[in-house]
N, C-alpha and C. Protein backbone atom coordinates (compact mmCIF):
# COMPACT_ATOMS: atom_id res chain seq x y z
N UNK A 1 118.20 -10.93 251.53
CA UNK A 1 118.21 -11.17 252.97
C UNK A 1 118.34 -12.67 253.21
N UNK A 2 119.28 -12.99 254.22
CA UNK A 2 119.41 -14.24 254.17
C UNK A 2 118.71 -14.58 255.79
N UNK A 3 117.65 -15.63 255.51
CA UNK A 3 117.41 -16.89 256.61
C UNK A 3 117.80 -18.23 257.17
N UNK A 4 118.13 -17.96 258.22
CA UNK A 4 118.64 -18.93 258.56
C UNK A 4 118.20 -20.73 259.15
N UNK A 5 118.60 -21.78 258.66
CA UNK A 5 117.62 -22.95 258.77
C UNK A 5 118.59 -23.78 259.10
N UNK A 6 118.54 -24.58 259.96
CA UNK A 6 119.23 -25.88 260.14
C UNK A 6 118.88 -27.19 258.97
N UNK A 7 119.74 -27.71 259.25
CA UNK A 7 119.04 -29.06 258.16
C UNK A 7 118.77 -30.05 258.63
N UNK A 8 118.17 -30.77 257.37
CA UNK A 8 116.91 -31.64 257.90
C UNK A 8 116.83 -32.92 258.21
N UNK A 9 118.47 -33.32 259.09
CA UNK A 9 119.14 -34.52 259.01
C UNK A 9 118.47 -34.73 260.71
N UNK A 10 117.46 -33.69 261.03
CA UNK A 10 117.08 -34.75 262.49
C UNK A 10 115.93 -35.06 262.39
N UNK A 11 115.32 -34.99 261.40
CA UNK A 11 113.58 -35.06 260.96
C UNK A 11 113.40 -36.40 261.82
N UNK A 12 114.40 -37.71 261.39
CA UNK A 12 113.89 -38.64 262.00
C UNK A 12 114.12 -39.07 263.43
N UNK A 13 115.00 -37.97 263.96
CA UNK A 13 115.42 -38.58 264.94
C UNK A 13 114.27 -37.98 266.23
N UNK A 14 113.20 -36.96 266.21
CA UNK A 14 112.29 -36.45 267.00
C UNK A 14 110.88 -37.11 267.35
N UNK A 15 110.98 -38.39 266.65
CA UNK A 15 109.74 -38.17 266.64
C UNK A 15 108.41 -38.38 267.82
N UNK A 16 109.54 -38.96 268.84
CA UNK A 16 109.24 -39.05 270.06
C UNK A 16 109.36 -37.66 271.10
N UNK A 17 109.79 -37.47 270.68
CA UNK A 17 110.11 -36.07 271.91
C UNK A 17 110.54 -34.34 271.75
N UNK A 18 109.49 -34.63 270.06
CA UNK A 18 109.43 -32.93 270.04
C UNK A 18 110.78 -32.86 268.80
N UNK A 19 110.17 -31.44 268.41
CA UNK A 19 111.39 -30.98 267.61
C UNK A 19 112.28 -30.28 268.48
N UNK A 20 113.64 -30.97 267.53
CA UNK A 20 114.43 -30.06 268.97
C UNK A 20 114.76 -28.81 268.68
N UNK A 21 115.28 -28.06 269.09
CA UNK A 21 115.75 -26.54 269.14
C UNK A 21 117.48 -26.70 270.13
N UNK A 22 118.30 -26.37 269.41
CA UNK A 22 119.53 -26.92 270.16
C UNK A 22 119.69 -25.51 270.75
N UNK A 23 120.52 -25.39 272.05
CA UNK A 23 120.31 -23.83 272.76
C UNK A 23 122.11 -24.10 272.89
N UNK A 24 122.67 -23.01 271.83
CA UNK A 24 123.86 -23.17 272.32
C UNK A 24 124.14 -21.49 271.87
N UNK A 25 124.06 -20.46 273.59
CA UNK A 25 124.31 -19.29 273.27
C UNK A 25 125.29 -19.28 272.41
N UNK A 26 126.82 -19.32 272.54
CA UNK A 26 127.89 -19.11 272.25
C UNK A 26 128.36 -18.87 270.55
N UNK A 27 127.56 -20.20 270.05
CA UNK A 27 127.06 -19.77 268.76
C UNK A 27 126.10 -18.93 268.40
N UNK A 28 125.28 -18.70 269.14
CA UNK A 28 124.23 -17.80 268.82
C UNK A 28 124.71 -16.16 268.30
N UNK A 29 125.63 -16.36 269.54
CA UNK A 29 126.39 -14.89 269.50
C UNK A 29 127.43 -14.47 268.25
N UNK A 30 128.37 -15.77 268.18
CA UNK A 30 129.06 -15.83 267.25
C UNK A 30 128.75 -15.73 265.98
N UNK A 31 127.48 -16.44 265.69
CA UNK A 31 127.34 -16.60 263.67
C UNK A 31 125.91 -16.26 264.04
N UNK A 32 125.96 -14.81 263.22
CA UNK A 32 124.80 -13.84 262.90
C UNK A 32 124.35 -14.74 261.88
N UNK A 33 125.43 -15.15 261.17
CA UNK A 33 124.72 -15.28 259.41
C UNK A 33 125.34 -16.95 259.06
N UNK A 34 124.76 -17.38 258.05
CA UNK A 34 124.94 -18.59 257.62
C UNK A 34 123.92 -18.55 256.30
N UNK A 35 124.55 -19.41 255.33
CA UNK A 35 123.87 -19.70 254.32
C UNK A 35 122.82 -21.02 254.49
N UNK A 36 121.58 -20.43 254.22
CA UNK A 36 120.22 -21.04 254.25
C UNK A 36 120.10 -22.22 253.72
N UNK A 37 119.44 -23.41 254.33
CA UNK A 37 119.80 -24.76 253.35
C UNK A 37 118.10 -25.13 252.82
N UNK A 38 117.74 -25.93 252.34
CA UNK A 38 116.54 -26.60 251.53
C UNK A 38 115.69 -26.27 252.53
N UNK A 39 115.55 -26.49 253.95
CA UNK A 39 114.67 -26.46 254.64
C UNK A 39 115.10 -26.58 256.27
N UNK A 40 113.62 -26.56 257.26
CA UNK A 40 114.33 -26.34 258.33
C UNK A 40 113.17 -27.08 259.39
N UNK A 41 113.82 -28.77 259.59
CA UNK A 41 112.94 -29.31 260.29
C UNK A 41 112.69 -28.74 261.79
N UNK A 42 114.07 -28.85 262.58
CA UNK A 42 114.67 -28.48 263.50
C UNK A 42 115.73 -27.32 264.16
N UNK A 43 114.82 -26.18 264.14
CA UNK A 43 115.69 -24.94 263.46
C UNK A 43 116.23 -24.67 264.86
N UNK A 44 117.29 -24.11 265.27
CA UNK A 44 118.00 -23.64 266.59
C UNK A 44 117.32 -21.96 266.81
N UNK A 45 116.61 -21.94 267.51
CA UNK A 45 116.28 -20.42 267.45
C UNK A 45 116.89 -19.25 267.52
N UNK A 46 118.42 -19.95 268.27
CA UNK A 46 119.38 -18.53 268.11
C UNK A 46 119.96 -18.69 266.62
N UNK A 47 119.50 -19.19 266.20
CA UNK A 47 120.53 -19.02 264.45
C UNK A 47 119.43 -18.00 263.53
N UNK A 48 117.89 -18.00 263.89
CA UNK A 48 116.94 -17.47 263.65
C UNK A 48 117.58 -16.05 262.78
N UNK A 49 116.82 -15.62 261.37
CA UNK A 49 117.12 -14.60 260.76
C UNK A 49 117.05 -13.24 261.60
N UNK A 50 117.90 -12.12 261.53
CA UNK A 50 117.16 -11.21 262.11
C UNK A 50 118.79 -10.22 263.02
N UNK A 51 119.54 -10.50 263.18
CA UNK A 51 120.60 -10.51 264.18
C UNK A 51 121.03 -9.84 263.22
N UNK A 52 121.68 -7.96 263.36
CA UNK A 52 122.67 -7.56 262.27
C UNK A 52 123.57 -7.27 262.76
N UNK A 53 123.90 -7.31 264.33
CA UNK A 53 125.02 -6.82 264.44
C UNK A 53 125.71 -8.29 265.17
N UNK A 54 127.50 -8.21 265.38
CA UNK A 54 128.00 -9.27 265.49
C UNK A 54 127.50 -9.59 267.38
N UNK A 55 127.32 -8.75 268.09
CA UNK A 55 126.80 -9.03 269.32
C UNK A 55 125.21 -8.85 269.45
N UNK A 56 124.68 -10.40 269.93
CA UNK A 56 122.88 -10.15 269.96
C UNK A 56 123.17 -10.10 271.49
N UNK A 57 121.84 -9.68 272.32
CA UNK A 57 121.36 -9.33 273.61
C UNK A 57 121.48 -10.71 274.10
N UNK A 58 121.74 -10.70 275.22
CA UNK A 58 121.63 -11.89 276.33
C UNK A 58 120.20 -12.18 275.93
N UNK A 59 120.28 -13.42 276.20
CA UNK A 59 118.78 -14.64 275.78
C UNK A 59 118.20 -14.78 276.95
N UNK A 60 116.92 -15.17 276.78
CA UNK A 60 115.96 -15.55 278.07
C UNK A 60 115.78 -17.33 278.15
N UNK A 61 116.80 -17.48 279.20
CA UNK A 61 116.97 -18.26 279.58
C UNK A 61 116.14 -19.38 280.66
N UNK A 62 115.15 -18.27 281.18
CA UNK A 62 114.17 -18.90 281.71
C UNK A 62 112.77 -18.02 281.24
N UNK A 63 111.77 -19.01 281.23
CA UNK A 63 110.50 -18.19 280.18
C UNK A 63 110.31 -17.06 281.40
N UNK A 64 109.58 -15.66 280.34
CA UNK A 64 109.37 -14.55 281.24
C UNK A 64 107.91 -14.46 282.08
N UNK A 65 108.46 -13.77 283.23
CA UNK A 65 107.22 -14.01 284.85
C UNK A 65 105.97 -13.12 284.04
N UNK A 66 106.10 -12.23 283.25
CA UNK A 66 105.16 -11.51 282.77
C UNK A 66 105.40 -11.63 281.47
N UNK A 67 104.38 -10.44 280.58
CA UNK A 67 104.40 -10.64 279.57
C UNK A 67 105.52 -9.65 278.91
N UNK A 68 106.48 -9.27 278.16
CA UNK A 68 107.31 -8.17 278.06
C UNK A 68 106.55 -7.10 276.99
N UNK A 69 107.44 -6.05 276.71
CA UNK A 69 107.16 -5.31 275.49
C UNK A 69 108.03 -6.05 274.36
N UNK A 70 107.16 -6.47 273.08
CA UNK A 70 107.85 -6.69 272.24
C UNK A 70 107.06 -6.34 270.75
N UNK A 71 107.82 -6.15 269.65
CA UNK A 71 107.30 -6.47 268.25
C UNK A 71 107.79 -7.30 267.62
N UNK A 72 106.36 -7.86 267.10
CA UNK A 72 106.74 -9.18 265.81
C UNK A 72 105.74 -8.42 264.71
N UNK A 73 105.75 -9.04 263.74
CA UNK A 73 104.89 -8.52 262.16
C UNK A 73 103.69 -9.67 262.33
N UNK A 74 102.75 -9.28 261.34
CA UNK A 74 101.89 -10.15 260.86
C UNK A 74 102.00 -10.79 259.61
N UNK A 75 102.29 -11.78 259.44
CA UNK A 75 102.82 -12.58 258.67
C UNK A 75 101.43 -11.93 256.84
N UNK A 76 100.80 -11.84 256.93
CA UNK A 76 99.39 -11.93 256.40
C UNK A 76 99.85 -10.80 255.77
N UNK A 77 99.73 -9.59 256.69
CA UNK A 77 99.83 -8.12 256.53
C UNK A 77 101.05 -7.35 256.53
N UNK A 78 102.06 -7.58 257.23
CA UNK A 78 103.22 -7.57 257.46
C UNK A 78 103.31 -5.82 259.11
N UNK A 79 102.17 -5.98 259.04
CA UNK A 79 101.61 -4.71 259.90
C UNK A 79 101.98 -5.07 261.40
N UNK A 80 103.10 -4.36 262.52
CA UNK A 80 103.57 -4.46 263.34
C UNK A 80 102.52 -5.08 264.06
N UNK A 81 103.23 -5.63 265.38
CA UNK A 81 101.95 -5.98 266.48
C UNK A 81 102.82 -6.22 267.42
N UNK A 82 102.41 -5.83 268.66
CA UNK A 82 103.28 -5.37 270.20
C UNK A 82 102.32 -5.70 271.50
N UNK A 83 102.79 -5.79 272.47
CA UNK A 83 102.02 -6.26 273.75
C UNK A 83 100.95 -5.39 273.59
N UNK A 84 100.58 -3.90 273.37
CA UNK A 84 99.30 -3.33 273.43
C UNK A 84 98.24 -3.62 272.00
N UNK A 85 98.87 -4.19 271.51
CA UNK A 85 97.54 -5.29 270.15
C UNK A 85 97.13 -6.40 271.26
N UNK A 86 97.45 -7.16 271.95
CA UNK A 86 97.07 -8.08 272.49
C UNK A 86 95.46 -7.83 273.26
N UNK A 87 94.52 -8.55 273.28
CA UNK A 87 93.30 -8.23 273.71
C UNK A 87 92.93 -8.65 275.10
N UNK A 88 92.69 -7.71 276.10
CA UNK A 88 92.81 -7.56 277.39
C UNK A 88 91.78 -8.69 277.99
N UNK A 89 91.90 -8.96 279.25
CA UNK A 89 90.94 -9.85 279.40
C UNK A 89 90.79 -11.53 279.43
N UNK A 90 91.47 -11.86 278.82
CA UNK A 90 91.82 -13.26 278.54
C UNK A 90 92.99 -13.69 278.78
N UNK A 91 93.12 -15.00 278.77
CA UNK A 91 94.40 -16.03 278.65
C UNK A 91 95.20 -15.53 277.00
N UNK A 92 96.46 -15.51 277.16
CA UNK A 92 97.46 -15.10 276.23
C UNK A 92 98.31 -16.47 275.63
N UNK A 93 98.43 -17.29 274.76
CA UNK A 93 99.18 -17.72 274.59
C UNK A 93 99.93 -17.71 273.42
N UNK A 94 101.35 -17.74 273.55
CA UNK A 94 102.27 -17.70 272.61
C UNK A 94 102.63 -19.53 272.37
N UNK A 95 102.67 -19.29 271.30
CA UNK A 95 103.14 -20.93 270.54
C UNK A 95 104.86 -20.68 269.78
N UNK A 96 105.33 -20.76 270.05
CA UNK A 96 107.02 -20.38 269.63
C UNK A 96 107.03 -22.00 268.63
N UNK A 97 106.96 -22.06 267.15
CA UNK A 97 106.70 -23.09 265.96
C UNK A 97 107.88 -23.66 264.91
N UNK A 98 107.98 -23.76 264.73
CA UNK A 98 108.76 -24.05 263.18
C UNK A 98 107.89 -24.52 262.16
N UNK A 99 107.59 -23.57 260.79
CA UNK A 99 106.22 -24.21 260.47
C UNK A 99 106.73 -26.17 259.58
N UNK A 100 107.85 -26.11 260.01
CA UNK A 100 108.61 -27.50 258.92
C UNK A 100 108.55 -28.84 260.46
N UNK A 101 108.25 -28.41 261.16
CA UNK A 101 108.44 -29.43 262.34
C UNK A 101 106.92 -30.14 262.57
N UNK A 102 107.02 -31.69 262.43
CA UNK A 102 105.80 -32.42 262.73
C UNK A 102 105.24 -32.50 263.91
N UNK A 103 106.00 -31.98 265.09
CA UNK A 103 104.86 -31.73 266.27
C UNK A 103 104.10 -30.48 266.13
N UNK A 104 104.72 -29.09 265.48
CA UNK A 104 104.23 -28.23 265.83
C UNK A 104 102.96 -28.15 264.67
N UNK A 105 103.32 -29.31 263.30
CA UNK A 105 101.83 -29.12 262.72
C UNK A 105 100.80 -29.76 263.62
N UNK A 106 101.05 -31.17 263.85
CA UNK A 106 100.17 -31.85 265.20
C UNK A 106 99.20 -30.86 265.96
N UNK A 107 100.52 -30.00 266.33
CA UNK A 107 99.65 -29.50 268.03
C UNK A 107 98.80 -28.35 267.14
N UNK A 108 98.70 -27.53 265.92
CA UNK A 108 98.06 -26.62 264.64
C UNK A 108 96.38 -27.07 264.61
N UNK A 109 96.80 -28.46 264.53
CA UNK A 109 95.88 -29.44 264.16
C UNK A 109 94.91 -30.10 265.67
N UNK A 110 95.19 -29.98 266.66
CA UNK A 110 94.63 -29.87 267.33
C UNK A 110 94.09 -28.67 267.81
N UNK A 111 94.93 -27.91 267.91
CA UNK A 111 93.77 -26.56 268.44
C UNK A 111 92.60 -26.18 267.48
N UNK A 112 92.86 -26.72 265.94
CA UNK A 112 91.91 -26.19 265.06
C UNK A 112 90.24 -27.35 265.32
N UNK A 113 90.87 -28.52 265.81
CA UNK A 113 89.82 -29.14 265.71
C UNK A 113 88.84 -29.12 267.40
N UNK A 114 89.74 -28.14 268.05
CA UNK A 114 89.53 -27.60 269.19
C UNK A 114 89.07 -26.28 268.92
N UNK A 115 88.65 -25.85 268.66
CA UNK A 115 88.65 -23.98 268.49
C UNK A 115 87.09 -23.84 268.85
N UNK A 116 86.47 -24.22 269.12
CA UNK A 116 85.19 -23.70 269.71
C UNK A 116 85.72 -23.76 271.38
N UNK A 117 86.39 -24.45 272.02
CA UNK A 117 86.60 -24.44 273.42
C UNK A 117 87.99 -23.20 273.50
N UNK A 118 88.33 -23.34 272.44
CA UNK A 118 89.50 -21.95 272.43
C UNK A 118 89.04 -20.49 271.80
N UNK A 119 87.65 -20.37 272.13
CA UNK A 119 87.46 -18.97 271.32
C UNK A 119 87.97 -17.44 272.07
N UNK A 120 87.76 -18.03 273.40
CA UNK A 120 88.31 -17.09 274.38
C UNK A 120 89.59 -17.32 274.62
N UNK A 121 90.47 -17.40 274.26
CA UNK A 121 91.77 -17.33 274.52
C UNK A 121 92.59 -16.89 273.20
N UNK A 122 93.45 -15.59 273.42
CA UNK A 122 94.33 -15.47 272.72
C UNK A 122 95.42 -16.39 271.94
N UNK A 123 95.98 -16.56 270.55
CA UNK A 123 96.59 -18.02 270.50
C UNK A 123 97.06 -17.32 269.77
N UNK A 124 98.98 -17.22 269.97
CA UNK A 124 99.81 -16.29 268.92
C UNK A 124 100.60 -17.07 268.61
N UNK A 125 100.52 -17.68 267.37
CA UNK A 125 102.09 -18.51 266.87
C UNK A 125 102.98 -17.37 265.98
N UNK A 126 103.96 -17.75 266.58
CA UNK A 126 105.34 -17.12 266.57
C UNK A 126 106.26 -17.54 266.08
N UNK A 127 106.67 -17.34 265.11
CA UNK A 127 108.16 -18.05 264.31
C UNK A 127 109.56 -17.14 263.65
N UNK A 128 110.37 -17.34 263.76
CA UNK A 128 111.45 -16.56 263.41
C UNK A 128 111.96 -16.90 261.55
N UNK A 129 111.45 -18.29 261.05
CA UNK A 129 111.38 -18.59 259.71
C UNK A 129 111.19 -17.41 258.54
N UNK A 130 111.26 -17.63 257.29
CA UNK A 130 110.65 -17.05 256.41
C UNK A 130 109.65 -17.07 256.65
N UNK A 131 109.18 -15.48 256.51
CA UNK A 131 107.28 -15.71 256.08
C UNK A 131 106.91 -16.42 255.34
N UNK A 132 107.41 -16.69 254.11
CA UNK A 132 106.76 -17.15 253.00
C UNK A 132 107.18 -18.78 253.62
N UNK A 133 107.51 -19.76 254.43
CA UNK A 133 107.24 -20.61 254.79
C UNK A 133 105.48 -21.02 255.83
N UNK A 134 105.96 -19.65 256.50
CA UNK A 134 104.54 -19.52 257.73
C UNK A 134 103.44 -19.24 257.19
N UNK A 135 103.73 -18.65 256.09
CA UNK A 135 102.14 -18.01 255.43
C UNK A 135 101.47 -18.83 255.34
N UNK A 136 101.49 -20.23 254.71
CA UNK A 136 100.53 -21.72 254.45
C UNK A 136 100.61 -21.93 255.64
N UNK A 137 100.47 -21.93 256.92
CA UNK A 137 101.03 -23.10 257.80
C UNK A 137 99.58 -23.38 258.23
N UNK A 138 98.63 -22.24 258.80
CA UNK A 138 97.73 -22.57 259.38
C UNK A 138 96.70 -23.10 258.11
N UNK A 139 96.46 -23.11 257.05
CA UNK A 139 95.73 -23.06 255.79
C UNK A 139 96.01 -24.45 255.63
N UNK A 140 97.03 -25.26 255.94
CA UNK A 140 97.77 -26.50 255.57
C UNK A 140 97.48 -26.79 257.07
N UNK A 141 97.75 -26.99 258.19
CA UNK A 141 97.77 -27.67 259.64
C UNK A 141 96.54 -27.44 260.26
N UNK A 142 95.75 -26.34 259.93
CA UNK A 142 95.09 -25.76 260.92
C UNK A 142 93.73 -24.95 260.47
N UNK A 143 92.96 -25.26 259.33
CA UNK A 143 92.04 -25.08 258.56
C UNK A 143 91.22 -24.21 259.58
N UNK A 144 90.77 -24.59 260.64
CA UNK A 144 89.73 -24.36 261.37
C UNK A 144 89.86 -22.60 262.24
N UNK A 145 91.50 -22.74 262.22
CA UNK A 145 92.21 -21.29 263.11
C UNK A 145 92.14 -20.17 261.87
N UNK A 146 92.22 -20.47 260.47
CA UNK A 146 92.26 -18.95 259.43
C UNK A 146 91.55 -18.31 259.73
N UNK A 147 92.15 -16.42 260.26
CA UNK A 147 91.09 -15.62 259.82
C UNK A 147 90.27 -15.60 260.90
N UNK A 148 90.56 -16.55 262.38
CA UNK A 148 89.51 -16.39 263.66
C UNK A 148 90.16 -14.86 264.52
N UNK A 149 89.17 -13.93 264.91
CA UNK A 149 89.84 -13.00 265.59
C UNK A 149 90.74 -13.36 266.63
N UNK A 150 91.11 -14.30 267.66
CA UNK A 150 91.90 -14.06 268.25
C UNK A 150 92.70 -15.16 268.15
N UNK A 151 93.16 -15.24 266.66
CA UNK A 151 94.77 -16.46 266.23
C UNK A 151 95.37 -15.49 265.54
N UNK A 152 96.28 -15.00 265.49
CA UNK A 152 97.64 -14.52 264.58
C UNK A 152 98.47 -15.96 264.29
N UNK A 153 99.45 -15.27 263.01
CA UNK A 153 100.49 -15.86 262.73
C UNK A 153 101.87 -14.75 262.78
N UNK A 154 102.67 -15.02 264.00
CA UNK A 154 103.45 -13.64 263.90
C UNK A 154 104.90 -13.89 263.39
N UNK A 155 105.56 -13.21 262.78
CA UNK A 155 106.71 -13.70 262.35
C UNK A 155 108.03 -12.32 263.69
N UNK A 156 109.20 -13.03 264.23
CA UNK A 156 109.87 -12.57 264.89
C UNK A 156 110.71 -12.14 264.28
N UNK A 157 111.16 -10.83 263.30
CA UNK A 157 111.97 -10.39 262.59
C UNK A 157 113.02 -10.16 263.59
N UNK A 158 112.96 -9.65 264.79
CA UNK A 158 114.61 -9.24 265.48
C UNK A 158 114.53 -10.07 266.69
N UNK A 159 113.97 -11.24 266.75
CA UNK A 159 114.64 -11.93 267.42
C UNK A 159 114.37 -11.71 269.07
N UNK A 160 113.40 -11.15 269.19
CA UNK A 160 112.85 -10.49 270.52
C UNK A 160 112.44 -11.82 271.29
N UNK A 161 111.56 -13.41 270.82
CA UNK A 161 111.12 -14.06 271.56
C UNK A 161 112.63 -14.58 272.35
N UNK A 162 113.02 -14.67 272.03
CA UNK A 162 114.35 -15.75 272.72
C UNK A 162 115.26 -15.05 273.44
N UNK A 163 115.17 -13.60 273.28
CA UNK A 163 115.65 -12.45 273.92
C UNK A 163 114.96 -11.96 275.08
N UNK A 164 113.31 -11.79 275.06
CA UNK A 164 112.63 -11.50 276.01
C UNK A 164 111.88 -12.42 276.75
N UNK A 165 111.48 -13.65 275.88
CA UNK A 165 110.09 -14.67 276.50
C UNK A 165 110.72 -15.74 276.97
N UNK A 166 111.84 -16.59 275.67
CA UNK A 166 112.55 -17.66 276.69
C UNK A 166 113.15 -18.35 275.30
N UNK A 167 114.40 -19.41 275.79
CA UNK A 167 114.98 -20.03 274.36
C UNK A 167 114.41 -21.49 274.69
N UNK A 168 113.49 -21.80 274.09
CA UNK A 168 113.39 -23.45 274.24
C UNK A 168 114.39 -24.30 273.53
N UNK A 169 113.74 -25.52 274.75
CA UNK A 169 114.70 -26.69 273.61
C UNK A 169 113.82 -27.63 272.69
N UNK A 170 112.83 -27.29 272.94
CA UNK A 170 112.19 -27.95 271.72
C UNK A 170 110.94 -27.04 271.11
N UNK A 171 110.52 -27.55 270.17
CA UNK A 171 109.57 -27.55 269.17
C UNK A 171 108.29 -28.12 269.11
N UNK A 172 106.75 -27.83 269.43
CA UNK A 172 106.57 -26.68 269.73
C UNK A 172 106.81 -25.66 271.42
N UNK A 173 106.62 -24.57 271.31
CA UNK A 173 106.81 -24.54 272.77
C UNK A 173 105.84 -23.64 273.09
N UNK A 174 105.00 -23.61 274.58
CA UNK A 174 103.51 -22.86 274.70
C UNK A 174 104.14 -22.01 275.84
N UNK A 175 103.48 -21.02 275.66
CA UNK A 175 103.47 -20.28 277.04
C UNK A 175 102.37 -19.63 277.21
N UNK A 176 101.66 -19.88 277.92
CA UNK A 176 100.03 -19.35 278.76
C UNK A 176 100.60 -18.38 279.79
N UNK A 177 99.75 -17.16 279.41
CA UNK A 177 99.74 -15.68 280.21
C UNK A 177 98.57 -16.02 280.50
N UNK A 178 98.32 -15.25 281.99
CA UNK A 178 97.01 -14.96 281.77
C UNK A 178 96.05 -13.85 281.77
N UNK A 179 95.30 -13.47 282.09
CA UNK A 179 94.43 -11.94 282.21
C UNK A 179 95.38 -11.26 282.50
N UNK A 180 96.19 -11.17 283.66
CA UNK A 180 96.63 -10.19 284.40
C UNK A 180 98.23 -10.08 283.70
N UNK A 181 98.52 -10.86 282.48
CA UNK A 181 99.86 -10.74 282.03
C UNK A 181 101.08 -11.26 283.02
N UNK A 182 100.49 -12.09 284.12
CA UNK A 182 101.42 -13.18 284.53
C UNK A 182 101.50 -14.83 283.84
N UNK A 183 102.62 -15.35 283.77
CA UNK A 183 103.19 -16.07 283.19
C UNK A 183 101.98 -17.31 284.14
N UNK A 184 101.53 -18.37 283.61
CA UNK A 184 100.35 -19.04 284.16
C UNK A 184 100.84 -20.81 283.93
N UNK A 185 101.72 -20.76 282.60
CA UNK A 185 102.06 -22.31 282.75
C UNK A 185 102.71 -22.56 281.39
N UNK A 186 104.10 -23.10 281.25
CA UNK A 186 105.13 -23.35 279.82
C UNK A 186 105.05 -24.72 279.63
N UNK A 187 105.46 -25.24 278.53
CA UNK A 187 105.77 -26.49 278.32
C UNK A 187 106.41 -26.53 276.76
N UNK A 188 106.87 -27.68 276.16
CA UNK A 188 107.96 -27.69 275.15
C UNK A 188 107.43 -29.30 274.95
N UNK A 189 107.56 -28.95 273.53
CA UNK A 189 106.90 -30.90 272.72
C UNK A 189 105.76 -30.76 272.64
N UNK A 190 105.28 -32.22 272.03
CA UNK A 190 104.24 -32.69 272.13
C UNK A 190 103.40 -32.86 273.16
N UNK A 191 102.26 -32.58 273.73
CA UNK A 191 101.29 -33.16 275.04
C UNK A 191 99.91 -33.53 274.21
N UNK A 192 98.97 -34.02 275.11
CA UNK A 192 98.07 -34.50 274.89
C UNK A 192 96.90 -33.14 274.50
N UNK A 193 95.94 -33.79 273.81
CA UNK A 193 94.48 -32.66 274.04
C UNK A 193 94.44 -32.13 274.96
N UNK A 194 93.92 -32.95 276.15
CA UNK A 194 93.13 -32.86 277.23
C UNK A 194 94.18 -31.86 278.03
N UNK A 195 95.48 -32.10 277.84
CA UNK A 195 96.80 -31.10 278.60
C UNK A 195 96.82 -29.87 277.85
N UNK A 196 96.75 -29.82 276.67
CA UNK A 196 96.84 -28.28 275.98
C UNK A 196 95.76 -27.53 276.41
N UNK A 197 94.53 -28.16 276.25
CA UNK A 197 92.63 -27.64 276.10
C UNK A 197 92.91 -26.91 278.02
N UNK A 198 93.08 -27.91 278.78
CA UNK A 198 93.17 -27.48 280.23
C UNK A 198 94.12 -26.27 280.59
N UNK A 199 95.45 -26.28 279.99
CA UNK A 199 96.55 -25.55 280.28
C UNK A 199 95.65 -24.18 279.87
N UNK A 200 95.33 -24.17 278.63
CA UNK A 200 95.18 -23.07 277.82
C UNK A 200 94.04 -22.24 278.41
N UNK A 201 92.91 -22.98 279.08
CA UNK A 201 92.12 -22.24 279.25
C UNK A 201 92.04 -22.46 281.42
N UNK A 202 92.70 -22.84 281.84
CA UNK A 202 92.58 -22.47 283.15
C UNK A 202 92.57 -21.73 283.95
């Protein structure tokens, strides 16, 4: 099975303003497949593994007002998980990652050293990568998130986030649901503590 990765010729050029994610449907649509390179600082999410046929679904172009139906795996377990795994009641957030991108270990690394003010809030990172890249990510970025009931690590085998939730242009990118499974507040890059800690739990 082949994954797909951009290469790692923009590592230096982000380091101000996020990893990027380049959004260019047209290719998206066009090249299902490509041969996988060393690594993937700055991965384009429509190139993301997962696409078998030569036409993928129109992309979500603007993040979604609610939460949709979707499945991703558990990276850990490999055991499905869909909007009704999600635990009712709380703030929802999806983290859309690249586990090779230095903001999205950053922002790993803050929520972990944050996680007593995040116990109530759902926190789903989401990546379209190899598992076997994502599997270390939180163990390596995020010591404090292993193994807490409400952090997953989900891997997007068909490509559903960028299809249903939204295509960012950068790396990392948040989206806060809240109780009621309305869309509550997005953002893309790097932000501060005090902006994630607030967003996340408001």
């Amino acid at each position: 099975m082949k994954y797909i990765f951009s290469a790692l010729a923009l590592c230096g050029l982000v380091n101000l303003t996020g990893c990027q994610s380049n959004n260019q449907e047209k290719t998206a649509q066009q090249e299902t497949t490509q041969e996988a390179s060393n690594g993937a600082h700055a991965q384009t999410p429509e190139h993301a593994e997962g696409a078998a046929s030569q036409q993928m679904p129109p992309l979500a172009k603007e993040a979604a007002a609610s939460i949709p139906d979707f499945k991703f795996f558990k990276v850990k377990s490999g055991i499905g998980f869909t909007k009704e795994d999600i635990k009712a009641g709380r703030n929802t957030v999806f983290v859309l990652f690249d586990p090779n991108c230095g903001h999205c270990q950053q922002e790993a690394g803050i929520l972990a050293k944050n996680y007593d003010k995040l116990k109530n809030v759902n926190i789903y990172f989401v990546s379209m990568n190899d598992p076997a890249l994502m599997s270390s990510f939180l163990e390596t970025f995020g010591k404090e998130l292993v193994d807490k009931p409400n952090v997953e690590v989900l891997y997007d085998r068909n490509q559903d986030f960028i299809q249903k939730i939204h295509v960012p242009n950068q790396f990392p990118a948040n989206y806060v649901y809240g109780a009621d499974g309305q869309l509550k507040s997005n953002w893309e890059g790097d932000k501060t503590v005090d902006f994630i800690l607030s967003n996340y739990t408001k």
